[in-house]
N, C-alpha and C. Protein backbone atom coordinates (compact mmCIF):
# COMPACT_ATOMS: atom_id res chain seq x y z
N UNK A 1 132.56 94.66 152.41
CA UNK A 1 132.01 93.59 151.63
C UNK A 1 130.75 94.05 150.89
N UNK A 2 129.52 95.01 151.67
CA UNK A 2 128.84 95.30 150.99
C UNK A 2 129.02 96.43 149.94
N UNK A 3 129.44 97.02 150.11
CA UNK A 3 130.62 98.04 149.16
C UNK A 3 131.32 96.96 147.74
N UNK A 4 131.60 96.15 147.51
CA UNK A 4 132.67 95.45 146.89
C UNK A 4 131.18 94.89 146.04
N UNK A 5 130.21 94.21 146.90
CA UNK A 5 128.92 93.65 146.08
C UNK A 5 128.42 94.57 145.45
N UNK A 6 128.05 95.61 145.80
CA UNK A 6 127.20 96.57 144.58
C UNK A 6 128.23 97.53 143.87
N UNK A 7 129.06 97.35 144.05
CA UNK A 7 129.84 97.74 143.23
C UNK A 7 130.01 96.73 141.55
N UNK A 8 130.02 95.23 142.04
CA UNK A 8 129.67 94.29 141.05
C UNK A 8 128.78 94.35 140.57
N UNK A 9 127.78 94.71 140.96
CA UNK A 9 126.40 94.65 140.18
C UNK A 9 126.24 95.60 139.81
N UNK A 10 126.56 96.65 140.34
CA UNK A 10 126.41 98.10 139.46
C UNK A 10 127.22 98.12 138.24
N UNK A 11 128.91 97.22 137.85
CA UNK A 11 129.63 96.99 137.57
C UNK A 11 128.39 96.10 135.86
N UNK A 12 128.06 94.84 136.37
CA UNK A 12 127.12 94.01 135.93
C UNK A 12 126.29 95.03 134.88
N UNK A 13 125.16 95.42 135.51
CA UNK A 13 124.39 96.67 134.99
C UNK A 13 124.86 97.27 133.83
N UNK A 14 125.60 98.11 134.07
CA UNK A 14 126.34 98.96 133.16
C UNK A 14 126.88 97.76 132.06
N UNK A 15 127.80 96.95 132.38
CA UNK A 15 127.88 96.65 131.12
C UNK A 15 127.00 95.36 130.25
N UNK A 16 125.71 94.63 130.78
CA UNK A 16 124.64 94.33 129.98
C UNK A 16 124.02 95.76 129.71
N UNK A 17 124.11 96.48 129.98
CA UNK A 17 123.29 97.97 129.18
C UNK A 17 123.85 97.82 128.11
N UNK A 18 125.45 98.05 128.03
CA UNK A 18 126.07 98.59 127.09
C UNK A 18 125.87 97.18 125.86
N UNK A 19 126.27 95.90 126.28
CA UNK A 19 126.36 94.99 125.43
C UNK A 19 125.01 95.13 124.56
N UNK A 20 123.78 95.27 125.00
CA UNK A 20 122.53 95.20 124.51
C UNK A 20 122.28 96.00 123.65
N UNK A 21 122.90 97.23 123.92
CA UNK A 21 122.48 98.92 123.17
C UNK A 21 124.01 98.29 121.80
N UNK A 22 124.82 97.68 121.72
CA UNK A 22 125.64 97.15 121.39
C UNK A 22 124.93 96.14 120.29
N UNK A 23 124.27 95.19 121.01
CA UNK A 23 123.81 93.97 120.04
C UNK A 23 122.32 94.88 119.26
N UNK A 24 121.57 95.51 119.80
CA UNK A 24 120.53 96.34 118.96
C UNK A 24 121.05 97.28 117.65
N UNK A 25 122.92 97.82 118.14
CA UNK A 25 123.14 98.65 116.95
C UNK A 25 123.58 97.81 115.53
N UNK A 26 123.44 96.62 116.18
CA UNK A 26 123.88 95.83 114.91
C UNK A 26 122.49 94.66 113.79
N UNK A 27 121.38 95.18 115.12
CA UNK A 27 120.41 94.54 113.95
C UNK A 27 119.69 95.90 113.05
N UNK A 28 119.08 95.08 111.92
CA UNK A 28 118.83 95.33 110.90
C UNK A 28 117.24 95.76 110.78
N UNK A 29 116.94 97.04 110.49
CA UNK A 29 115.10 96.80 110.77
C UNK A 29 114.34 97.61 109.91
N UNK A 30 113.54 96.99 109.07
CA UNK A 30 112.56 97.78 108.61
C UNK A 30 110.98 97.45 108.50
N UNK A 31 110.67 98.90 107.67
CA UNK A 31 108.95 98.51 107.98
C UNK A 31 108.62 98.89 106.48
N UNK A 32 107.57 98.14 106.25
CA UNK A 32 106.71 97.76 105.41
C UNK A 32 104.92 98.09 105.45
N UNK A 33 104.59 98.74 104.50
CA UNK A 33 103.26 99.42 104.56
C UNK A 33 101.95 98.20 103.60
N UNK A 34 101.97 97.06 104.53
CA UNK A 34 101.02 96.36 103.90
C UNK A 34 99.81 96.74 103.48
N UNK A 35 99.12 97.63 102.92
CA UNK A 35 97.90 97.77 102.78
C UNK A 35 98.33 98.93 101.65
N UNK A 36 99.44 99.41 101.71
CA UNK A 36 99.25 100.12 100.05
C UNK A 36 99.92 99.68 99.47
N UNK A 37 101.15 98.50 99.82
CA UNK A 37 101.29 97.77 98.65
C UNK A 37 100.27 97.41 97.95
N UNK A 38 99.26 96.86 98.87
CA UNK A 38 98.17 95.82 98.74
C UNK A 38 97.29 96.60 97.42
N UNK A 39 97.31 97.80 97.87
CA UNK A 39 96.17 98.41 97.06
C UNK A 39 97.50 99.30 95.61
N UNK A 40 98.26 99.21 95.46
CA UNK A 40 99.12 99.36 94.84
C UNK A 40 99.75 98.18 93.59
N UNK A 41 99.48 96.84 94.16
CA UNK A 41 99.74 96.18 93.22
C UNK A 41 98.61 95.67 92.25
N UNK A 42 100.00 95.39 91.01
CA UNK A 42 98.89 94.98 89.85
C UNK A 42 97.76 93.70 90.02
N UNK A 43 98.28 93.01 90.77
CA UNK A 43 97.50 91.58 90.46
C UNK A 43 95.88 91.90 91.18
N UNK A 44 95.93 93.21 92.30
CA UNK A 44 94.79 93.78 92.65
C UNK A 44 93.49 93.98 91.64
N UNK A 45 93.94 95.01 90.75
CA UNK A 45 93.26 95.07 90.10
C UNK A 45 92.84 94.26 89.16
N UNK A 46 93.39 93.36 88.37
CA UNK A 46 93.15 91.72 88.12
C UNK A 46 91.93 90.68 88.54
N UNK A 47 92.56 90.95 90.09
CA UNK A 47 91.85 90.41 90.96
C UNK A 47 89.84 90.91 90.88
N UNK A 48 89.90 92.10 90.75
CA UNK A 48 88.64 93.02 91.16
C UNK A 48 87.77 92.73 89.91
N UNK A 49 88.64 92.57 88.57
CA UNK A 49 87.96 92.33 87.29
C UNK A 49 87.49 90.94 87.03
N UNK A 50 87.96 89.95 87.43
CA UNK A 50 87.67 88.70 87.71
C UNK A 50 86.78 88.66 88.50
N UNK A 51 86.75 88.89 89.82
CA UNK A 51 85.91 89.04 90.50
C UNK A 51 84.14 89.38 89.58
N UNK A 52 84.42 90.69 89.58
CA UNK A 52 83.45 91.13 88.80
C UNK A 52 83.28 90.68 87.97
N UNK A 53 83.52 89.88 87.00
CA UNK A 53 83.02 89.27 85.73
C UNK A 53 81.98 87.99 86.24
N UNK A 54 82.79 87.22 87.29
CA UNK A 54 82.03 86.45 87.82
C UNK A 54 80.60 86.25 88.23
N UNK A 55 80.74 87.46 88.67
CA UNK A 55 79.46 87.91 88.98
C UNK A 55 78.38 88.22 88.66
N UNK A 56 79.12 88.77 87.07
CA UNK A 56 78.33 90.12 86.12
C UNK A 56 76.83 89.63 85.76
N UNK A 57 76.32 88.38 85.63
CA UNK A 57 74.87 87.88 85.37
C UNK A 57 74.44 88.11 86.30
N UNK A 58 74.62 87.64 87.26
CA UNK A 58 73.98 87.65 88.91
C UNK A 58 73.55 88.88 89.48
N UNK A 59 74.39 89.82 89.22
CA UNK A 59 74.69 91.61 89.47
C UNK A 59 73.72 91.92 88.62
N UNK A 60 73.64 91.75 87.03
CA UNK A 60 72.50 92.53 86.25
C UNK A 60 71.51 92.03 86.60
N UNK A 61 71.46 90.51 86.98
CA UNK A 61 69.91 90.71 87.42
C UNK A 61 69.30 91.24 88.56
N UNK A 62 69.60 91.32 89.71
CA UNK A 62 69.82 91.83 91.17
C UNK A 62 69.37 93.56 90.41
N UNK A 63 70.13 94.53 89.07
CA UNK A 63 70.07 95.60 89.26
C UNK A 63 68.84 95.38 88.00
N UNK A 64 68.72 94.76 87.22
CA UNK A 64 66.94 94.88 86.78
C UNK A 64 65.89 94.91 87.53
N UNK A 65 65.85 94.04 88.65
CA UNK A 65 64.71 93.70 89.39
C UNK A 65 64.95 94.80 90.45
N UNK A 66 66.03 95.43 91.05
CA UNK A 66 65.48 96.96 91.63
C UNK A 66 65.27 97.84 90.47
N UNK A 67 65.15 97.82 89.64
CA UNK A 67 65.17 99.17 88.29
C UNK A 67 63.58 98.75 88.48
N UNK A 68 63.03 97.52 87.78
CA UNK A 68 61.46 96.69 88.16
C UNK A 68 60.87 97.47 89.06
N UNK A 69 61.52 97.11 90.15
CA UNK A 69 60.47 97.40 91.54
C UNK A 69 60.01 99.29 91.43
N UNK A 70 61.70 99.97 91.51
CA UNK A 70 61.21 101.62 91.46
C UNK A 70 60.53 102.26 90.25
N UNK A 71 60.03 100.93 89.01
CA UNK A 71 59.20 101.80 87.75
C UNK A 71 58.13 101.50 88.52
N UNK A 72 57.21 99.70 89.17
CA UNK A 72 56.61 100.10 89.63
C UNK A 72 56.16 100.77 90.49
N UNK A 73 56.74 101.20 91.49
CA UNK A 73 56.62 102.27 92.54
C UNK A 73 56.20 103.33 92.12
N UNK A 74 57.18 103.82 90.87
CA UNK A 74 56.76 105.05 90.39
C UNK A 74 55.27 104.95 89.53
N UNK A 75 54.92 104.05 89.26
CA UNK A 75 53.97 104.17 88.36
C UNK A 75 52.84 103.95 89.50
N UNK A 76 52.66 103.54 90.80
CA UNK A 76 51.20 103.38 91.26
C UNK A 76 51.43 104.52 91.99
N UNK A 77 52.46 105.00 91.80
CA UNK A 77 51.85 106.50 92.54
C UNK A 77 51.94 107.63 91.71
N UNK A 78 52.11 107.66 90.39
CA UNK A 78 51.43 108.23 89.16
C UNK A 78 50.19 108.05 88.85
N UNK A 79 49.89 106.56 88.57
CA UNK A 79 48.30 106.16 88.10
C UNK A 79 47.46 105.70 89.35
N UNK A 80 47.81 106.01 90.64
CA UNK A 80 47.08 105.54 91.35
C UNK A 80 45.60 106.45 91.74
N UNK A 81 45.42 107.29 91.39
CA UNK A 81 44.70 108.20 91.16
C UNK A 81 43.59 107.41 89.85
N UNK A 82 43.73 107.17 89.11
CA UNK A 82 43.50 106.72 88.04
C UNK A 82 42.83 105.36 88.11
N UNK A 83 43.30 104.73 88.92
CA UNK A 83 43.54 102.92 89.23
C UNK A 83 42.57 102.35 89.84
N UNK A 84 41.70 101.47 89.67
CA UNK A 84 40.60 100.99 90.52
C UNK A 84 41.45 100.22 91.81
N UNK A 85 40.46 99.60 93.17
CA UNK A 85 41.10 99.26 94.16
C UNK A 85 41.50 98.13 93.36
N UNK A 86 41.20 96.99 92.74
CA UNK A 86 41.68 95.66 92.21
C UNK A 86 42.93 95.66 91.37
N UNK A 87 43.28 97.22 90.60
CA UNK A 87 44.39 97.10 89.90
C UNK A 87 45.64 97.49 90.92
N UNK A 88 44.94 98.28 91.68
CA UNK A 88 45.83 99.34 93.22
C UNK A 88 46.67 97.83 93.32
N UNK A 89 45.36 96.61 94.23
CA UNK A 89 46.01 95.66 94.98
C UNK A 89 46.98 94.71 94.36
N UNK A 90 46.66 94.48 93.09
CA UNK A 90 47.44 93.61 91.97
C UNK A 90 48.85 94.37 91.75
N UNK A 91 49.11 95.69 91.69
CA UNK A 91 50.25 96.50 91.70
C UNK A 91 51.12 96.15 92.66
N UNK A 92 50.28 95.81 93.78
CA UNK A 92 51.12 96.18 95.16
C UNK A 92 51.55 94.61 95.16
N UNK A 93 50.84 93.87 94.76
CA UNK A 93 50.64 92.13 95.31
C UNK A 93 51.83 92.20 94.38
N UNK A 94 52.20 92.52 92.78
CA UNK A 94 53.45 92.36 92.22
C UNK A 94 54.50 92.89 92.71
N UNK A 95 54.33 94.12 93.28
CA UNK A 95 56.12 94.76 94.03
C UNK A 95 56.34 94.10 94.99
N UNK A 96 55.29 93.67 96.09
CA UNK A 96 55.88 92.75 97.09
C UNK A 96 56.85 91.37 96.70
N UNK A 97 55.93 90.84 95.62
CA UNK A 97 56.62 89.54 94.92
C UNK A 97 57.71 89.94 95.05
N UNK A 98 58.04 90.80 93.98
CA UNK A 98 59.60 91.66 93.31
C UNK A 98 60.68 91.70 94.62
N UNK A 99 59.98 92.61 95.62
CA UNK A 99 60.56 92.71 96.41
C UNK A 99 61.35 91.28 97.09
N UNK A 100 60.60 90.36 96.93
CA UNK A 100 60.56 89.36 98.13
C UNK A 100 61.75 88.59 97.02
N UNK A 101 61.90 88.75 95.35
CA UNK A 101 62.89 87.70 94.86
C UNK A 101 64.00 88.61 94.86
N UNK A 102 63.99 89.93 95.20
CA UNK A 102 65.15 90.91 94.95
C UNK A 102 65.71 90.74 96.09
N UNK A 103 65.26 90.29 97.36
CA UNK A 103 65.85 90.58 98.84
C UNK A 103 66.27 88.57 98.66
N UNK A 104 65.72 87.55 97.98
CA UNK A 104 66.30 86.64 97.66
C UNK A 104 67.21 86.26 97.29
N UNK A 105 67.62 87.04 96.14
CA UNK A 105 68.76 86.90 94.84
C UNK A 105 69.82 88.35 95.43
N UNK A 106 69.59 89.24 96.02
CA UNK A 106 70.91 90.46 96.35
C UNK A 106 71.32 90.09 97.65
N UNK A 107 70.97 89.50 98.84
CA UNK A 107 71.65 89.09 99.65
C UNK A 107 72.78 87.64 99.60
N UNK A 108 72.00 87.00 99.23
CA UNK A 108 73.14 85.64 98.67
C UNK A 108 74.61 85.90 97.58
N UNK A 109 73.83 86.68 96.51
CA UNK A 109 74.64 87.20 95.84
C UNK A 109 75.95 88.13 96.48
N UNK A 110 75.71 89.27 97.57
CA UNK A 110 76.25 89.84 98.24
C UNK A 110 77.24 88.92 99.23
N UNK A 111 76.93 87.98 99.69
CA UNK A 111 77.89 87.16 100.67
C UNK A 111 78.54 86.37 99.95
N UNK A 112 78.40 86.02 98.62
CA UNK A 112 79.07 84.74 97.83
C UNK A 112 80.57 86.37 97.54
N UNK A 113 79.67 87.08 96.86
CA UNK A 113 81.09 88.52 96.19
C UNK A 113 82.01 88.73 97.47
N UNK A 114 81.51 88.83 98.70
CA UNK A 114 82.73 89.09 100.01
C UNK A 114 83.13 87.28 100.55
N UNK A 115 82.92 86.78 99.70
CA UNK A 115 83.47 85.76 100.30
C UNK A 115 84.63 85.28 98.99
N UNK A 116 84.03 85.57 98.19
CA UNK A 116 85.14 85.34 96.88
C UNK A 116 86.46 86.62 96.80
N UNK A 117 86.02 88.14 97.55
CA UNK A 117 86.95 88.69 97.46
C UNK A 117 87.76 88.21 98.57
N UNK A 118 87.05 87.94 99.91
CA UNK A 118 88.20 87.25 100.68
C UNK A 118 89.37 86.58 100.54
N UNK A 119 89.24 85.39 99.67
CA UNK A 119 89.71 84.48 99.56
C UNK A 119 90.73 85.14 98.75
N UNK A 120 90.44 85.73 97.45
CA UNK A 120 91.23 86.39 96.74
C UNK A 120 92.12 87.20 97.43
N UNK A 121 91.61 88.13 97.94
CA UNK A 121 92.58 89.00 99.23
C UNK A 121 93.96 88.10 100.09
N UNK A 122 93.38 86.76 100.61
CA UNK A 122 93.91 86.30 101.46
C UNK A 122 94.88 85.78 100.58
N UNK A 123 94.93 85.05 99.41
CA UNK A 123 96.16 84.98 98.30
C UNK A 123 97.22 85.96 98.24
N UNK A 124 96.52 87.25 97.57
CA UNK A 124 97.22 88.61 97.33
C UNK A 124 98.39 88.39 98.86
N UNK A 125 97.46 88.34 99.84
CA UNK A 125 98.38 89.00 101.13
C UNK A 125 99.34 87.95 101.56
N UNK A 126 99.64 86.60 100.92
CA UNK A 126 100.15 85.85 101.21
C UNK A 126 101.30 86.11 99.94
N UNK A 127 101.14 86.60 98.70
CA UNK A 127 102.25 86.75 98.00
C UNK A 127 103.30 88.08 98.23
N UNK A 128 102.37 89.05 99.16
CA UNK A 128 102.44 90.46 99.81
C UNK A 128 104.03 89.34 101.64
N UNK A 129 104.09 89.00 101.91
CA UNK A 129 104.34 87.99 102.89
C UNK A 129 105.31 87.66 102.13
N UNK A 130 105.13 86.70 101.08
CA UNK A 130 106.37 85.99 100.67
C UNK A 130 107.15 86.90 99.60
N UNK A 131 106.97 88.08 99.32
CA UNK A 131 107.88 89.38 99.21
C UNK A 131 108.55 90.03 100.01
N UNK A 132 107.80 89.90 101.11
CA UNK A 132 108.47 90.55 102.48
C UNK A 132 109.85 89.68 102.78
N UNK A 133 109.38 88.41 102.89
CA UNK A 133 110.43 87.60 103.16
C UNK A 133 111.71 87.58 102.40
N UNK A 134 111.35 87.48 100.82
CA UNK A 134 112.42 87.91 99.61
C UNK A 134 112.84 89.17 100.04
N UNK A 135 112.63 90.29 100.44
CA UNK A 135 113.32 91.22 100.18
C UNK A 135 114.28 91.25 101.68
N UNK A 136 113.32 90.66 102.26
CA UNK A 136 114.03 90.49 104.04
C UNK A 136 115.64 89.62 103.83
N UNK A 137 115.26 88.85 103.36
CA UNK A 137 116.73 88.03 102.77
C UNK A 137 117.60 88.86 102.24
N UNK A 138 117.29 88.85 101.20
CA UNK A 138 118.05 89.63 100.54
C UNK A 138 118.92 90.84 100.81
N UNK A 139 118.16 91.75 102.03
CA UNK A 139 118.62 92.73 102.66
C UNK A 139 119.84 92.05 104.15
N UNK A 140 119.37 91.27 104.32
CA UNK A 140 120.02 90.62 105.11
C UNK A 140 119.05 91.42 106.75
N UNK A 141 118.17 91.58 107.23
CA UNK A 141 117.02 92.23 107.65
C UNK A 141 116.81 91.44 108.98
N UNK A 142 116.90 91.86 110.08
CA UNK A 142 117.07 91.04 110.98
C UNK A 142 115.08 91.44 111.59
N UNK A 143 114.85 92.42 111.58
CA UNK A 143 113.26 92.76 111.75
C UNK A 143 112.76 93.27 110.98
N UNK A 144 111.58 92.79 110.23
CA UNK A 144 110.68 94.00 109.54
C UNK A 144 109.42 94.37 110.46
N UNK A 145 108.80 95.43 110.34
CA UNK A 145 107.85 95.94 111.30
C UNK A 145 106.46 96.29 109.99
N UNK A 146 105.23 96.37 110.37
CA UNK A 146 104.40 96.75 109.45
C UNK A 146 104.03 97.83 110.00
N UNK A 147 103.98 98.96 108.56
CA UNK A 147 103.90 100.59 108.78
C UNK A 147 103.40 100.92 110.15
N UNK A 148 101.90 100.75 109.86
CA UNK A 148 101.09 101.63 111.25
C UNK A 148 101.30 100.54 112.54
N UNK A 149 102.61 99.58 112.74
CA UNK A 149 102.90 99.22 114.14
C UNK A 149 104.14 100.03 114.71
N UNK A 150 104.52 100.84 113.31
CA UNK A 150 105.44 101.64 113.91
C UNK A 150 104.84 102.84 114.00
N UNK A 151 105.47 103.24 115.46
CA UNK A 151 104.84 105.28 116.30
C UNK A 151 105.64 106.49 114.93
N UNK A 152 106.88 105.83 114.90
CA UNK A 152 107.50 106.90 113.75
C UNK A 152 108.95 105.78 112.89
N UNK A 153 109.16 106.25 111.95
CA UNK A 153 110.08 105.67 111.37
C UNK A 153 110.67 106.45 110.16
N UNK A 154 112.31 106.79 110.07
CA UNK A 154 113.14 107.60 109.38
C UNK A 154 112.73 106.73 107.68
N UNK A 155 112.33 107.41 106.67
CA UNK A 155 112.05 106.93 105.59
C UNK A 155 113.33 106.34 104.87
N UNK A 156 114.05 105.76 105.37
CA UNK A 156 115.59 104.95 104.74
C UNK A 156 115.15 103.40 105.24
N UNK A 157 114.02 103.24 106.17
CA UNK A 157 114.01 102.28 106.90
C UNK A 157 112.76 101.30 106.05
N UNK A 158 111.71 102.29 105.40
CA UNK A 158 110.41 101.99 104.48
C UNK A 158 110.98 101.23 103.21
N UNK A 159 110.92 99.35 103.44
CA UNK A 159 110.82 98.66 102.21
C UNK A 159 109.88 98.85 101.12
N UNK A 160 108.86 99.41 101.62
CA UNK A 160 107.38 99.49 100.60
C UNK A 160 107.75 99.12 99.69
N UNK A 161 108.83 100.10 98.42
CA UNK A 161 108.65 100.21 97.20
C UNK A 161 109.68 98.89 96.96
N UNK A 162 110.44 98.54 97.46
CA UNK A 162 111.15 97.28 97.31
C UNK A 162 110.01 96.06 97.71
N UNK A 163 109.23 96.08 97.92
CA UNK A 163 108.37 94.88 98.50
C UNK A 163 107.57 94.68 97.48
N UNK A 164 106.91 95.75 96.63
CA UNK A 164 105.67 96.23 95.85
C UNK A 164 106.54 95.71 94.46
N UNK A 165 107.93 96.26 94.19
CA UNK A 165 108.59 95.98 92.82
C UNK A 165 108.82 93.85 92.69
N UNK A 166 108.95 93.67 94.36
CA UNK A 166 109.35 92.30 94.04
C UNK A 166 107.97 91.45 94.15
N UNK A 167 106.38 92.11 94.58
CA UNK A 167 105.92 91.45 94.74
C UNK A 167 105.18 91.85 93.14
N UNK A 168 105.52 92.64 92.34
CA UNK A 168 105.08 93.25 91.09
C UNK A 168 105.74 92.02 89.89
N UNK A 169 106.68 91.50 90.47
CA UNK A 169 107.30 90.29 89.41
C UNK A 169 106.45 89.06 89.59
N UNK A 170 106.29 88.61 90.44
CA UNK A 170 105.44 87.42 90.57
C UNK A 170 103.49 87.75 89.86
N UNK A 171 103.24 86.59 89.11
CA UNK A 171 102.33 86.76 88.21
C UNK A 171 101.51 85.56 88.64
């Protein structure tokens, strides 16, 4: 009797192995390299110029007022030799100012630009997603994997350039 039982289950065993290695040869799987589509597609760069335009007043002034601060720098330690203590302190009393509206106006400025590319990003990667999905269909694709979650993968299996062309149509 105990003979006859593990014989069933050993019986069992063997063939859920086989059925499984069976149902795995029949799905469908690939991987996808989100981050150079990402940096690969057009609407990226789009994205970066907009961005930047947005900005572009805010940015020149932020880079006048450090250009400001390092002439005066450079200049009280050119003419400081030269300079009575009252002009010394008036020099210094203006770069601090400078300083104090430059560390005002480039930090705010700096968190509004990573918060606007965010958002932008988080679009991009959502049309990056609903390409995946189009091409996943289409392939009839039972898993896609993203590049660096896969250890290795045979390059027949890499949608990239199918993901990048379909996410290259949408405008």
């Amino acid at each position: 009797m105990k003979q006859l039982a593990k014989s069933l289950i050993s019986t069992a065993l063997v063939s859920s192995a086989l059925l499984s290695s069976a149902a795995m040869a029949e799905q469908k799987i690939g991987v996808v390299n989100v981050e150079g589509i990402f940096q690969q597609m057009p609407q990226t760069v789009n994205v970066q110029q907009t961005i930047n335009t947005e900005f572009k007043d805010r940015q020149d002034e932020v880079v006048r007022l450090q250009e400001d601060i390092k002439y005066q720098l450079n200049k009280r330690q050119r003419e400081a030799a030269t300079m009575s203590e009252e002009q010394i302190k008036e020099l210094e009393a203006n770069i601090l100012k400078m300083r104090e509206e430059y560390n005002a106006k480039a930090q705010p400025l700096q968190q509004a630009m990573q918060a606007r590319s965010a958002e932008e990003r988080n679009k991009l990667l959502a049309l990056i997603q609903q390409s995946i999905q189009t091409v996943a269909a289409e392939g009839d694709f039972d898993l896609i994997l993203q590049g660096n979650a896969a250890v290795f993968s045979k390059p027949e299996f890499d949608l990239s350039e199918k993901v990048l062309e379909q996410v290259s149509k949408i405008q």
